[in-house]
N, C-alpha and C. Protein backbone atom coordinates (compact mmCIF):
# COMPACT_ATOMS: atom_id res chain seq x y z
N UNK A 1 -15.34 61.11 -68.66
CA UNK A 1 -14.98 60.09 -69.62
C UNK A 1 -13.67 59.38 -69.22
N UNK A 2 -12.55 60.22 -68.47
CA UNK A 2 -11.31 59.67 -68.21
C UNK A 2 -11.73 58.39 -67.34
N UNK A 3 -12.72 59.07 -66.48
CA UNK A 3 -13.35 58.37 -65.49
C UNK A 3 -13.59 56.68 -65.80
N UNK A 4 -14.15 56.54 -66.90
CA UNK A 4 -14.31 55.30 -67.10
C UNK A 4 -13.50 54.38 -67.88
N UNK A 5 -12.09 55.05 -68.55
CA UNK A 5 -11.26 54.95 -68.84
C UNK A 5 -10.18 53.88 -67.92
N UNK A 6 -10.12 54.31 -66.64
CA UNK A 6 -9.66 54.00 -65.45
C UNK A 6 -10.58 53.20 -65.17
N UNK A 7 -11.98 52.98 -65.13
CA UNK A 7 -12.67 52.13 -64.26
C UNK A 7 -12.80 50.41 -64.93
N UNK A 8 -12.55 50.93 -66.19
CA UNK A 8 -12.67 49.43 -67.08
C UNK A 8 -11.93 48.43 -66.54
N UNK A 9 -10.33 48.74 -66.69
CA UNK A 9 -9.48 47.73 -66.25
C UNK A 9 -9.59 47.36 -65.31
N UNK A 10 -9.87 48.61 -64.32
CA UNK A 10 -9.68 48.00 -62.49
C UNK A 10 -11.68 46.90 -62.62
N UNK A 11 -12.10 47.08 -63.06
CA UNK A 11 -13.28 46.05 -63.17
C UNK A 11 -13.43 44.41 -63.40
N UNK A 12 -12.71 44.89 -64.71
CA UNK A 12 -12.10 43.81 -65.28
C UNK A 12 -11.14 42.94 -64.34
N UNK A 13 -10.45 43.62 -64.14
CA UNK A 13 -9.11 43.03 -62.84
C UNK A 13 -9.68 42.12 -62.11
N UNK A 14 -10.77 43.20 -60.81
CA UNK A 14 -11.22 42.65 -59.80
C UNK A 14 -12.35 41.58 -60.51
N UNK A 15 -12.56 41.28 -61.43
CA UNK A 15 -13.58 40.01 -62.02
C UNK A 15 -12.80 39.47 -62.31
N UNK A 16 -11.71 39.15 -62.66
CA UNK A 16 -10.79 38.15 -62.93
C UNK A 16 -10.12 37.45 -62.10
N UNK A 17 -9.57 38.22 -60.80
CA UNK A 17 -8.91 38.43 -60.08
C UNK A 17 -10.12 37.19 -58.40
N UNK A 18 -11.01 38.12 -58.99
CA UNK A 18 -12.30 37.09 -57.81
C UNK A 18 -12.42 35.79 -58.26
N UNK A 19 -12.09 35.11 -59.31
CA UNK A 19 -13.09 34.66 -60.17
C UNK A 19 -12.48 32.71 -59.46
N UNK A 20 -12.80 32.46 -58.79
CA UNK A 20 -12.31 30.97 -57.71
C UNK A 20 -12.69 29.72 -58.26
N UNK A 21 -13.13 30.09 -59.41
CA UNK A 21 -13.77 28.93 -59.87
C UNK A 21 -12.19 27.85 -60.64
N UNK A 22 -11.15 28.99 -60.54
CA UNK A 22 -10.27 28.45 -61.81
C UNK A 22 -9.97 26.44 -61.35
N UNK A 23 -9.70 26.11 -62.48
CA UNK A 23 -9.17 24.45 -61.66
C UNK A 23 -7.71 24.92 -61.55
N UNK A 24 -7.14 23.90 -60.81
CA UNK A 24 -5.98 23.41 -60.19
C UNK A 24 -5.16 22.96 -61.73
N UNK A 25 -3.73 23.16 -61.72
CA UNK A 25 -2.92 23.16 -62.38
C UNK A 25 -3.15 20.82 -62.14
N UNK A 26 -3.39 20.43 -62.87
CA UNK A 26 -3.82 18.69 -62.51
C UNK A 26 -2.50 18.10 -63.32
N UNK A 27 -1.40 18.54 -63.94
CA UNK A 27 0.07 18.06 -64.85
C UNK A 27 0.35 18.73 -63.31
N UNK A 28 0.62 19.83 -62.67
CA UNK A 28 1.41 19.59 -61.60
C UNK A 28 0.79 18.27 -60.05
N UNK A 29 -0.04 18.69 -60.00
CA UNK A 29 -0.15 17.67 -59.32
C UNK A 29 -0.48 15.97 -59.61
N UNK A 30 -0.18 15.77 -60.68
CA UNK A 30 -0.23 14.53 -61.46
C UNK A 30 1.71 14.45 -60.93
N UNK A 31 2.28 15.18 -61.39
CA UNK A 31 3.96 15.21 -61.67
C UNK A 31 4.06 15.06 -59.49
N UNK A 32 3.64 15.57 -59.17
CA UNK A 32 3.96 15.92 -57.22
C UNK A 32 3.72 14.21 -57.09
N UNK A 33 2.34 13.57 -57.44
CA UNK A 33 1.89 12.21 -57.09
C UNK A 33 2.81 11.15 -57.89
N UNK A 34 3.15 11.61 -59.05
CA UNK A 34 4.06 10.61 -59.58
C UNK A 34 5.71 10.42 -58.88
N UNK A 35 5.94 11.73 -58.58
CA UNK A 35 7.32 12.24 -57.85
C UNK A 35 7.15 10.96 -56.10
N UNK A 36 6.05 11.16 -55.71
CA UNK A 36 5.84 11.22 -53.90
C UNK A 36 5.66 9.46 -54.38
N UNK A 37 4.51 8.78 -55.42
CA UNK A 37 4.80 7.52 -55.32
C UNK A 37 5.94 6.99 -55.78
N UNK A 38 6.79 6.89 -56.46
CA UNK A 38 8.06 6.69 -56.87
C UNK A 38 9.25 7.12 -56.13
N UNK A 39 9.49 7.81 -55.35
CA UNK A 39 9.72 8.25 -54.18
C UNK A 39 9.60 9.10 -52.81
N UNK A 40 8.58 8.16 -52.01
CA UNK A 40 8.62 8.72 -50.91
C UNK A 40 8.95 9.04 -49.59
N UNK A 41 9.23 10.18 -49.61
CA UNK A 41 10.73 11.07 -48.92
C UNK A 41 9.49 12.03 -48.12
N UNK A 42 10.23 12.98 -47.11
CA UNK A 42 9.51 13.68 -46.43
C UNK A 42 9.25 14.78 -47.54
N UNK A 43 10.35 15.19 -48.47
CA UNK A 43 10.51 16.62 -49.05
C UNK A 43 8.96 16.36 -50.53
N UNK A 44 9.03 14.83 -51.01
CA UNK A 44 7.71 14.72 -52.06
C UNK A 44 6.71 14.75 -51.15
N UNK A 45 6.40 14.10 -50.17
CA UNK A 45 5.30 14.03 -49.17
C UNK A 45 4.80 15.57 -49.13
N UNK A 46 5.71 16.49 -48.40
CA UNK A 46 5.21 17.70 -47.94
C UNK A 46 5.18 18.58 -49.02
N UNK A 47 5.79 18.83 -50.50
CA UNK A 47 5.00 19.05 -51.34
C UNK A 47 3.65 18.61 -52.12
N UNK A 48 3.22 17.17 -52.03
CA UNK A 48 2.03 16.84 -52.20
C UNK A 48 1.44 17.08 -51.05
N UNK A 49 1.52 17.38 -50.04
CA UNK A 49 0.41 17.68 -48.81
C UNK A 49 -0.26 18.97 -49.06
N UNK A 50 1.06 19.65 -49.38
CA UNK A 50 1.33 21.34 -49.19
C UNK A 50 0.15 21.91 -50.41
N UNK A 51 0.10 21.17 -52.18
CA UNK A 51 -0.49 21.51 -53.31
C UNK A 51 -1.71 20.83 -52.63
N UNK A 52 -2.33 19.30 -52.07
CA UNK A 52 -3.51 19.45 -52.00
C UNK A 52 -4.13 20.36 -51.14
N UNK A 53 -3.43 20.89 -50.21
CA UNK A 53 -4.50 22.09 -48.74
C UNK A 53 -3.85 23.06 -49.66
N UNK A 54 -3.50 23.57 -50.72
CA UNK A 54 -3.70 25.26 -51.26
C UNK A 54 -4.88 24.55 -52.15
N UNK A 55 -5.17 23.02 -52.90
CA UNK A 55 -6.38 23.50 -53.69
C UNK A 55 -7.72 23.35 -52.59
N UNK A 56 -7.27 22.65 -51.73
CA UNK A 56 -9.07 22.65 -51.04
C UNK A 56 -9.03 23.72 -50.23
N UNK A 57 -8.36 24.67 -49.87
CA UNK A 57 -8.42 26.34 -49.66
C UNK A 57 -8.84 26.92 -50.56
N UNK A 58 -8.60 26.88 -52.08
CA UNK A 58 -9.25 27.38 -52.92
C UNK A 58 -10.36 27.35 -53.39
N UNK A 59 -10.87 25.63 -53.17
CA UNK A 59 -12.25 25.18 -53.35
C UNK A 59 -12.90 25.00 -52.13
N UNK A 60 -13.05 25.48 -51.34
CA UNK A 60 -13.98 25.44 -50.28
C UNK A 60 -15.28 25.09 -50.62
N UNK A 61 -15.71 25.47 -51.60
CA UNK A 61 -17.50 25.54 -52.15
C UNK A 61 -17.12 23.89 -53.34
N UNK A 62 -15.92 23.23 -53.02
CA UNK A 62 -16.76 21.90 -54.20
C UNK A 62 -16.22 20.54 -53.37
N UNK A 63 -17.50 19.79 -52.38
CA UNK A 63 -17.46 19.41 -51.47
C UNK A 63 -16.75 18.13 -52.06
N UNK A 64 -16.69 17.39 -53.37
CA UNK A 64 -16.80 15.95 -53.62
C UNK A 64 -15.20 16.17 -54.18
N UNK A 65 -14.44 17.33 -54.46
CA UNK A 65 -12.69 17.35 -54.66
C UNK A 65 -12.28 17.55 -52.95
N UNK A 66 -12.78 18.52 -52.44
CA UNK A 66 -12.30 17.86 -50.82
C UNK A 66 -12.27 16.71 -50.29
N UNK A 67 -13.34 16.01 -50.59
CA UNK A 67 -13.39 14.41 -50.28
C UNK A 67 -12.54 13.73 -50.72
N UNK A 68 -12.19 13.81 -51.61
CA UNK A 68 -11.06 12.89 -52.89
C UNK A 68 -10.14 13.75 -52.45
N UNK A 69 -9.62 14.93 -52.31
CA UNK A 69 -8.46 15.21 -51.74
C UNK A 69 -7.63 14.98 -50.55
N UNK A 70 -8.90 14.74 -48.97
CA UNK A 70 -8.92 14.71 -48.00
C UNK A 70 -8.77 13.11 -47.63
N UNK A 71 -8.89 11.95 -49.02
CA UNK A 71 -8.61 10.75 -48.72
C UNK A 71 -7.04 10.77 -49.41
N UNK A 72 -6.94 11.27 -50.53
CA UNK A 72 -5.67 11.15 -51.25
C UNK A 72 -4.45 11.61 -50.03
N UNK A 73 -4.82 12.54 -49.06
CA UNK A 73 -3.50 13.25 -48.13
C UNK A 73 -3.86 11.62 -47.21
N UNK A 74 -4.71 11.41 -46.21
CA UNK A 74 -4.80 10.77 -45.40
C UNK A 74 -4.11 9.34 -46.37
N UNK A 75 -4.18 9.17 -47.39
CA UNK A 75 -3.49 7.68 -47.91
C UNK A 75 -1.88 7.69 -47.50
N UNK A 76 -1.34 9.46 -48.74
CA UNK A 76 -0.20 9.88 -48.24
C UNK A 76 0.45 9.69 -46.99
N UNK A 77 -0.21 10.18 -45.88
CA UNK A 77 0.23 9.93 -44.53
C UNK A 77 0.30 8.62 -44.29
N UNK A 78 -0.61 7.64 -44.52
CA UNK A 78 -0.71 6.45 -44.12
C UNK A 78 0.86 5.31 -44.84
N UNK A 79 1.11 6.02 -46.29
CA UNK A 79 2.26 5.47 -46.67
C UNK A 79 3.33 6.12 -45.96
N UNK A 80 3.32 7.51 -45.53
CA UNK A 80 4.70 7.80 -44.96
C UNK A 80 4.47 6.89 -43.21
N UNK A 81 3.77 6.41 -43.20
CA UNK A 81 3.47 6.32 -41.72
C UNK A 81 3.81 7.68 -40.38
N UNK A 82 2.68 8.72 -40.39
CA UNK A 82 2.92 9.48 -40.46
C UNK A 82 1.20 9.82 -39.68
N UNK A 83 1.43 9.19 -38.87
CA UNK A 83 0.54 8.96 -37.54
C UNK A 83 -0.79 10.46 -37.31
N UNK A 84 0.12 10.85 -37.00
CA UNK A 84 -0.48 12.34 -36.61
C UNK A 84 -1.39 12.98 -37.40
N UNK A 85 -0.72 13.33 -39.18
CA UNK A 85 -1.04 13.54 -39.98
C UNK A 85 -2.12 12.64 -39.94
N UNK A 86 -1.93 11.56 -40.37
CA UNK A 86 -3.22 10.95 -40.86
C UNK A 86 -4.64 10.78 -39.95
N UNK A 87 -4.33 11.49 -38.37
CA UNK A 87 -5.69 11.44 -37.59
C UNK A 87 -6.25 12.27 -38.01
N UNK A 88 -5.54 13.44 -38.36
CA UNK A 88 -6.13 14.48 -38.72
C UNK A 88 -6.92 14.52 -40.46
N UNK A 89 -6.09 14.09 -41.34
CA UNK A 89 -7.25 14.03 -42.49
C UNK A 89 -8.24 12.80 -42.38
N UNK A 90 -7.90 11.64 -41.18
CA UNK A 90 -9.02 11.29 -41.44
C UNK A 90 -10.39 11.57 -40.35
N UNK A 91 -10.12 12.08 -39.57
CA UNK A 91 -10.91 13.06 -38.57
C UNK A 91 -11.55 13.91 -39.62
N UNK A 92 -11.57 14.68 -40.23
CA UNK A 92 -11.54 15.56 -41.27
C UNK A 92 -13.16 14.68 -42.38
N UNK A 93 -12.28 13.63 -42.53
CA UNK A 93 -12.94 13.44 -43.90
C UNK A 93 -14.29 12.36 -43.34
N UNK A 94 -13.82 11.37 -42.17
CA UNK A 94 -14.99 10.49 -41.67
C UNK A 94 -15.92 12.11 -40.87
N UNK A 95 -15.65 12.81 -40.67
CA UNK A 95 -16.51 13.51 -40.03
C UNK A 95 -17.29 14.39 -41.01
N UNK A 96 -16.70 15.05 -41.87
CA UNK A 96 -17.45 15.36 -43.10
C UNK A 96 -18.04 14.87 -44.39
N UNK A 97 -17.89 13.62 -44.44
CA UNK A 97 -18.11 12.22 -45.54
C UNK A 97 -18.71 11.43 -44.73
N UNK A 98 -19.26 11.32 -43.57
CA UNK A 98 -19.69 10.09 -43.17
C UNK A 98 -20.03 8.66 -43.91
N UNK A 99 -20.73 9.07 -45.12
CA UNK A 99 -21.63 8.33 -45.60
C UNK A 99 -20.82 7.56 -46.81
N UNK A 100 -19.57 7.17 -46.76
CA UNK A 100 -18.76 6.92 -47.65
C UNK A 100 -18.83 5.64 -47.45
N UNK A 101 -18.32 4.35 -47.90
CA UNK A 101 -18.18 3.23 -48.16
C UNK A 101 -16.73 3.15 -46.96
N UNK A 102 -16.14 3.70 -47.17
CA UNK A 102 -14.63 3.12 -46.25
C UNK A 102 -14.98 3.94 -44.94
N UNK A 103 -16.14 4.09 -44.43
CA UNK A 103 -15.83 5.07 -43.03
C UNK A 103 -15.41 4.29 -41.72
N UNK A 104 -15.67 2.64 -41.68
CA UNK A 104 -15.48 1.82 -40.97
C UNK A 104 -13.92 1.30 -41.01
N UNK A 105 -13.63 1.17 -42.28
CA UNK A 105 -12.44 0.80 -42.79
C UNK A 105 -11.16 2.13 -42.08
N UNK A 106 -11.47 3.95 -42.47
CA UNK A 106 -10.95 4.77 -41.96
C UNK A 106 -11.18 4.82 -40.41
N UNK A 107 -12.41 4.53 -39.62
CA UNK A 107 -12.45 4.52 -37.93
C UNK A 107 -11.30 3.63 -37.70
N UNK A 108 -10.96 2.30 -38.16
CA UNK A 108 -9.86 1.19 -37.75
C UNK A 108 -8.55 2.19 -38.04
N UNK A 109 -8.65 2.25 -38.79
CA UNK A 109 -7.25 3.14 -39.31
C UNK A 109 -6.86 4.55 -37.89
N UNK A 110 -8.07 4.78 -37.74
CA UNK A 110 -7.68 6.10 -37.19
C UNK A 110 -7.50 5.92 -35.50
N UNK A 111 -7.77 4.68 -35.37
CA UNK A 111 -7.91 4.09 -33.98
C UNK A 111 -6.56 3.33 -33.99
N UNK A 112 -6.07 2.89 -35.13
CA UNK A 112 -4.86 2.27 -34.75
C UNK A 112 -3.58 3.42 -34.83
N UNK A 113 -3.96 4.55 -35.72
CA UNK A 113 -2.75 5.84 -35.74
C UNK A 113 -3.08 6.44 -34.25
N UNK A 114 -4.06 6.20 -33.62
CA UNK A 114 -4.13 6.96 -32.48
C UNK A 114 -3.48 6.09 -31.30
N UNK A 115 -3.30 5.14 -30.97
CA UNK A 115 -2.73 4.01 -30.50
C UNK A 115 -1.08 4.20 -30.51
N UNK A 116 -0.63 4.17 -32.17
CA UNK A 116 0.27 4.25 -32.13
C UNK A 116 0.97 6.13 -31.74
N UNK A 117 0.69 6.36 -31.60
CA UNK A 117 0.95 8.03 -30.89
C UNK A 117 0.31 8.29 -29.06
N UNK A 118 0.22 7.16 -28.77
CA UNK A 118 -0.04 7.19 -27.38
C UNK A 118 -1.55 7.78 -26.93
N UNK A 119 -2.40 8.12 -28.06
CA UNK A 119 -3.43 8.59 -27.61
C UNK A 119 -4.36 7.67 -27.38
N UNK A 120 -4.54 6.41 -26.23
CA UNK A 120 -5.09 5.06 -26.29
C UNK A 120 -6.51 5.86 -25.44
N UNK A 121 -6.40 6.34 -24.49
CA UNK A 121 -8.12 6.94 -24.50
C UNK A 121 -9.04 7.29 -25.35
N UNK A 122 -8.09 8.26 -26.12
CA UNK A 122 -9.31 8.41 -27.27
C UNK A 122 -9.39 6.82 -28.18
N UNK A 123 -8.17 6.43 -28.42
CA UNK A 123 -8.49 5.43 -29.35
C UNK A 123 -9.57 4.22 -28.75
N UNK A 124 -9.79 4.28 -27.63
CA UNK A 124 -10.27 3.30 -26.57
C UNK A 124 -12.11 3.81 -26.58
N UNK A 125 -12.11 5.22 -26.79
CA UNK A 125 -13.26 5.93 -26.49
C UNK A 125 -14.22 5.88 -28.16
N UNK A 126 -12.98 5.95 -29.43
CA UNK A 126 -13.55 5.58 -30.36
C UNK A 126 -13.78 4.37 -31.17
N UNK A 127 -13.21 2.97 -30.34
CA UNK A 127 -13.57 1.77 -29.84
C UNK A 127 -14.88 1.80 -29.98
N UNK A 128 -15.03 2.25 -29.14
CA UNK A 128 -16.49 2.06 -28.19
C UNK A 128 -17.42 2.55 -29.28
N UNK A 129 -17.05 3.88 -30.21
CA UNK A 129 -18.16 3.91 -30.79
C UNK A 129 -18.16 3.50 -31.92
N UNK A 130 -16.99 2.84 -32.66
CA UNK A 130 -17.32 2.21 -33.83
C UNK A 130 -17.91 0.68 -33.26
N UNK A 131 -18.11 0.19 -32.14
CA UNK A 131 -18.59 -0.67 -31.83
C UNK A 131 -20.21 -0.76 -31.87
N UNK A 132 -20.63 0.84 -31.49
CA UNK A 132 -22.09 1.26 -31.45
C UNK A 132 -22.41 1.58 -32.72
N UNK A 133 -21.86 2.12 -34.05
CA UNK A 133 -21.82 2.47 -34.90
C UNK A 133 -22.02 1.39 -35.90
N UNK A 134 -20.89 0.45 -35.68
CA UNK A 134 -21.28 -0.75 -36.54
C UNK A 134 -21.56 -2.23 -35.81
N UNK A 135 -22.28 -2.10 -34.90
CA UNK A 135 -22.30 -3.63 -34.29
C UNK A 135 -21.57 -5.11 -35.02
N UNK A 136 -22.20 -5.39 -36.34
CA UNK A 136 -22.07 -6.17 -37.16
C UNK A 136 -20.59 -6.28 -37.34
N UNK A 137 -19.89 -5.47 -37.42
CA UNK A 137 -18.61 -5.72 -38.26
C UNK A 137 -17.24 -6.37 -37.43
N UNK A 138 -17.09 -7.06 -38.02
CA UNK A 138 -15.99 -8.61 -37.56
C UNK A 138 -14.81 -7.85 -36.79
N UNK A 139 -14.71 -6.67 -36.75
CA UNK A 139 -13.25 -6.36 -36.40
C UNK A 139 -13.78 -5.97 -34.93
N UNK A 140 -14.57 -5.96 -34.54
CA UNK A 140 -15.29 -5.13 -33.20
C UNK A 140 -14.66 -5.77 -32.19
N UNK A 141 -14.45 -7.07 -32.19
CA UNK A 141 -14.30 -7.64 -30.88
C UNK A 141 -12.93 -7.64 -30.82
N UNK A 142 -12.09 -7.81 -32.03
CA UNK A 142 -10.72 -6.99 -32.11
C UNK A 142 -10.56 -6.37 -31.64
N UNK A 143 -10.90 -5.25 -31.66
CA UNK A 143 -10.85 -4.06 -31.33
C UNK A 143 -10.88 -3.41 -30.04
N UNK A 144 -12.17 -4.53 -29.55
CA UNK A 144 -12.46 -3.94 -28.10
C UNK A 144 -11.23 -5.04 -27.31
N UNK A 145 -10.62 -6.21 -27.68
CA UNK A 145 -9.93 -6.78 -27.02
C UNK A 145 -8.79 -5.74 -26.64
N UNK A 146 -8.27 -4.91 -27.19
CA UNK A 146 -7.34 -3.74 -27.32
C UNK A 146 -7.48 -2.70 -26.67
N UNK A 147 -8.76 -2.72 -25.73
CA UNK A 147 -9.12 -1.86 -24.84
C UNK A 147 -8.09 -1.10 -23.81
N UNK A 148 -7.34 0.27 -23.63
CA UNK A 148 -6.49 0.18 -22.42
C UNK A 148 -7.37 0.10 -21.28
N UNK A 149 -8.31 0.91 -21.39
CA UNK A 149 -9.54 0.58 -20.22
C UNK A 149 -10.48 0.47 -20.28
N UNK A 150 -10.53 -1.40 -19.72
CA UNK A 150 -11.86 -1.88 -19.48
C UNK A 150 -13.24 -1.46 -18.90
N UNK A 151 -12.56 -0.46 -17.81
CA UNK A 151 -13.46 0.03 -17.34
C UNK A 151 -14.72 0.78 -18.35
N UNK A 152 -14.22 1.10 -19.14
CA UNK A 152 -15.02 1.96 -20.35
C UNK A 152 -15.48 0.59 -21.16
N UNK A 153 -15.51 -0.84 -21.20
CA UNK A 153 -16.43 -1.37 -21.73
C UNK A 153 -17.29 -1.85 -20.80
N UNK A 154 -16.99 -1.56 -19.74
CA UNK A 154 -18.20 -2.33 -18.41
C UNK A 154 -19.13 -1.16 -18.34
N UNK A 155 -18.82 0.14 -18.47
CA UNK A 155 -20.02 1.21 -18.19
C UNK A 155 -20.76 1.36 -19.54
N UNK A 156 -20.65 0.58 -20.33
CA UNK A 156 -21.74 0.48 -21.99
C UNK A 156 -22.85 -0.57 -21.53
């Protein structure tokens, strides 16, 4: 009988304790976004970076708050100008969202943060495929004018 005495709580615990579903504190991160737009500094930035990757660590299993989270950091970066950062959430989010409305809009973006960080091959290489990707769209020939090497539009 002691036996189950002891087993209740620790049950209880570990069901509480598992339980991942909880939401995100949304007054703190309402207060981080109000803090980071009203002033943004490295120290609001990297606390709003820091609260959205502990909640999409937490939510792994709810694909459409990663999405909205994974554009909200990549905006962040894009206001701190903050290059690096932002290849990476938007690498992240055009590769796991494809099918979004801005994925053409984020390829330009992520081709010009890659540019500006010296990475002009890749940015040159993903040229090429938002060119194959979206034929139609007005910025293409932009884009490819910006080529560092031509050679990579003569072998298409």
């Amino acid at each position: 009988m002691k036996f189950l005495y002891y087993m209740i709580p620790v049950v209880l615990l570990g069901f509480f304790a598992c339980k991942s579903n909880q939401k995100f504190d949304a007054e703190k991160i309402g207060k981080l976004e109000a803090d980071f737009n009203s002033s943004p500094t490295d120290t609001t930035y990297d606390k709003l970076i820091t609260a959205y990757l502990e909640i999409m660590q937490e939510h792994k299993d709810e694909p459409a708050l990663i999405e909205d989270l994974l554009s909200k950091c990549s905006a962040a970066s894009i206001k701190m100008n903050n290059c690096r950062q932002t290849v990476i959430f938007l690498n992240n989010l055009i590769k796991n969202h494809y099918a979004r409305k801005d994925t053409p809009d984020n390829i330009v973006k992520m081709i010009e943060c890659l540019r500006n960080i010296g990475k002009n091959e890749a940015a040159d290489i993903l040229t090429l495929c938002f060119g194959q990707a979206f034929p139609g769209d007005n910025r293409k020939v932009e884009l490819e004018a910006k080529l560092q090497n031509n050679k990579l539009l003569k072998n298409i």
